[in-house]
Protein backbone atom coordinates (compact mmCIF):
# COMPACT_ATOMS: atom_id res chain seq x y z
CA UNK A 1 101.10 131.55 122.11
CA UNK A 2 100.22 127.77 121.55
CA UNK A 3 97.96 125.03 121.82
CA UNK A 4 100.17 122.53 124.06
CA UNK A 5 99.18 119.39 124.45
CA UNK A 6 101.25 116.06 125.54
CA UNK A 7 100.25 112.33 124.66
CA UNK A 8 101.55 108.79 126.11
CA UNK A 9 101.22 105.54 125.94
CA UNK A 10 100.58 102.85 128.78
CA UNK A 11 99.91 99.32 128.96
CA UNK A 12 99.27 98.02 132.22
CA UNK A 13 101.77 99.37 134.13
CA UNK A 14 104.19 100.04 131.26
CA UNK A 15 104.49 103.78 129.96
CA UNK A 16 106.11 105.18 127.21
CA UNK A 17 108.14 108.49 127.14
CA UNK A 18 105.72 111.50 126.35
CA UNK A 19 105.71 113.07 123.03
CA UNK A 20 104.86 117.10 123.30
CA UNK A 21 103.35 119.48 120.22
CA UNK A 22 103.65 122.82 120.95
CA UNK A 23 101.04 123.80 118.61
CA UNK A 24 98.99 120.62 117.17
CA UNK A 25 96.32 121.28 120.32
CA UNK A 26 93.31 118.46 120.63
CA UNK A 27 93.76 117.40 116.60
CA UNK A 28 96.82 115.86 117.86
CA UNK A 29 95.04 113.89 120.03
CA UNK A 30 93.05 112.56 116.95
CA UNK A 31 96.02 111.76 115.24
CA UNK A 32 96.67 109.32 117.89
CA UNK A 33 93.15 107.53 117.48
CA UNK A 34 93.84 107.92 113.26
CA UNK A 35 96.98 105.82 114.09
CA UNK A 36 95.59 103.57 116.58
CA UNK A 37 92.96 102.62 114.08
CA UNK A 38 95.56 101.99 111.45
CA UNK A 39 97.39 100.10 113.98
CA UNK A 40 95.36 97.64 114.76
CA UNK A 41 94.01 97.09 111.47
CA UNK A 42 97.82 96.37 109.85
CA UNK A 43 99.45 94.97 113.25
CA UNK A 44 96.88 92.67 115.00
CA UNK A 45 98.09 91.95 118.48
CA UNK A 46 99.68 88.88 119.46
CA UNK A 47 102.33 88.16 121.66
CA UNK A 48 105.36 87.52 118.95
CA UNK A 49 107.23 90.66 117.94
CA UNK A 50 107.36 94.03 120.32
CA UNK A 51 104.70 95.87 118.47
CA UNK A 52 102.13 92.89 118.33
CA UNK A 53 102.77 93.07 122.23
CA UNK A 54 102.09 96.80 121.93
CA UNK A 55 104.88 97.50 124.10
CA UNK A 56 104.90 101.19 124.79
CA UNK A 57 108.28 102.14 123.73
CA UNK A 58 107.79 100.32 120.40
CA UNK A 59 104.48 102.04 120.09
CA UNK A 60 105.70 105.59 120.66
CA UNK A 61 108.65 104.93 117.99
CA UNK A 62 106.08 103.42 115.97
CA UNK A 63 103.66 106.43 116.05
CA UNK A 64 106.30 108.81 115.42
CA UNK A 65 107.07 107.16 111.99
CA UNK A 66 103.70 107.08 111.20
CA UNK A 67 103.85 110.70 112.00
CA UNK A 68 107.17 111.13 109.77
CA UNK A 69 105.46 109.32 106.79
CA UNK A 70 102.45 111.05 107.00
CA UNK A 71 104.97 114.47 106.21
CA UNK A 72 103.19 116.10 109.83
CA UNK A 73 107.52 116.81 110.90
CA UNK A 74 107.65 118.60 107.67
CA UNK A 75 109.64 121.65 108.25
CA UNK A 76 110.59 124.87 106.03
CA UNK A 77 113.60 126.78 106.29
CA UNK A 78 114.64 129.91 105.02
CA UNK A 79 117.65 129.82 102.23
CA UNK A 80 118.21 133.03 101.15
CA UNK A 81 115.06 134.51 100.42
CA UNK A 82 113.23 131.52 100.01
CA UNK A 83 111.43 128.51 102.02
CA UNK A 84 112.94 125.32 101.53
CA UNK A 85 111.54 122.26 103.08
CA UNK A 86 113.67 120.29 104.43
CA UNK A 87 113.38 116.67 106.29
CA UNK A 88 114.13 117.28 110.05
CA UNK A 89 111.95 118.06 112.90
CA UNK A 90 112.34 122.08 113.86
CA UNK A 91 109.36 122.92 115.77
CA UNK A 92 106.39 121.92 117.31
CA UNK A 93 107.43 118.12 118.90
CA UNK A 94 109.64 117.09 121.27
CA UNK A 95 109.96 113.91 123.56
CA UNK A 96 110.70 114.26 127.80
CA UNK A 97 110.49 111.49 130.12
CA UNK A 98 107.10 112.29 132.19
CA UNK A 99 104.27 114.79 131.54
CA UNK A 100 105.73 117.44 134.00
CA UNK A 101 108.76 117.59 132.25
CA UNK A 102 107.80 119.94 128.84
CA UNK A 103 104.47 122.40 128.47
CA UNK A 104 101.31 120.99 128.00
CA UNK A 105 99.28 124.31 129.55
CA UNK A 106 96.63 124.59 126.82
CA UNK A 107 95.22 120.79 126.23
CA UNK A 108 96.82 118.79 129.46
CA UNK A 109 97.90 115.07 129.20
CA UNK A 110 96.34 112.49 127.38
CA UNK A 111 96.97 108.57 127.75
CA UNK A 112 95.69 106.39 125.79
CA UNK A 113 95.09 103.00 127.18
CA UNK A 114 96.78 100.43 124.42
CA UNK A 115 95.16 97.31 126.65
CA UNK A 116 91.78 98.50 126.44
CA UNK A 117 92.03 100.90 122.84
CA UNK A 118 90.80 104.33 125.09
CA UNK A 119 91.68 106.99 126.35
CA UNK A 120 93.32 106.66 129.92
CA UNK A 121 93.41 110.52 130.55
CA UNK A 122 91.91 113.32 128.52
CA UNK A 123 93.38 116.61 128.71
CA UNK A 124 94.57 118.25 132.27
């Protein structure tokens, strides 16, 4: 069981690789408009450094650290007979080039527009 969903970035016809949860469902699609807000409020855009661009790649990266800092990777482990966290990503996530390419059966696709601030595509 799980609440797939996938997420991606385009600008114009640019595209970023697609990040898959495995269990986040439609919050992680708020996550994405949590960070886009944050974005834009820290990083205006301009057209000097990749991110101001909001180059998709850059983006993606970008939204993953957010994701990293926020502690949403955290993972536990068991050691013996106890959980340990520990810093790597060992469930839910995982990047593939295009949509058809991992399971996102529950929630569909979503693409959010970085040229207009929108969603694109909600769900499947």
């Amino acid at each position: 069981m799980g609440d797939r969903i996938s997420i991606q970035f385009v600008n114009g016809r640019d595209k970023s690789v697609v990040l898959f949860a495995h269990w986040a469902g439609e919050s992680f699609a708020d996550e994405v408009e949590r960070y886009i807000k944050d974005l834009n409020k820290e990083v205006p855009k301009a057209q000097c450094m990749p991110l101001e661009r909001r180059e998709t790649g850059t983006v993606m990266l970008d939204f993953i650290s957010w994701l990293t800092l926020k502690g949403t990777f955290r993972s536990r482990v068991m050691k013996g007979k106890e959980w340990v966290e520990v810093g790597r990503v060992m469930s839910s996530y995982y990047i593939e080039q295009d949509e058809i390419n991992g399971d996102n059966s529950d929630n569909g696709h979503w693409i959010w527009d970085l040229a207009s601030d929108q969603w694109h595509t909600k769900g499947g």
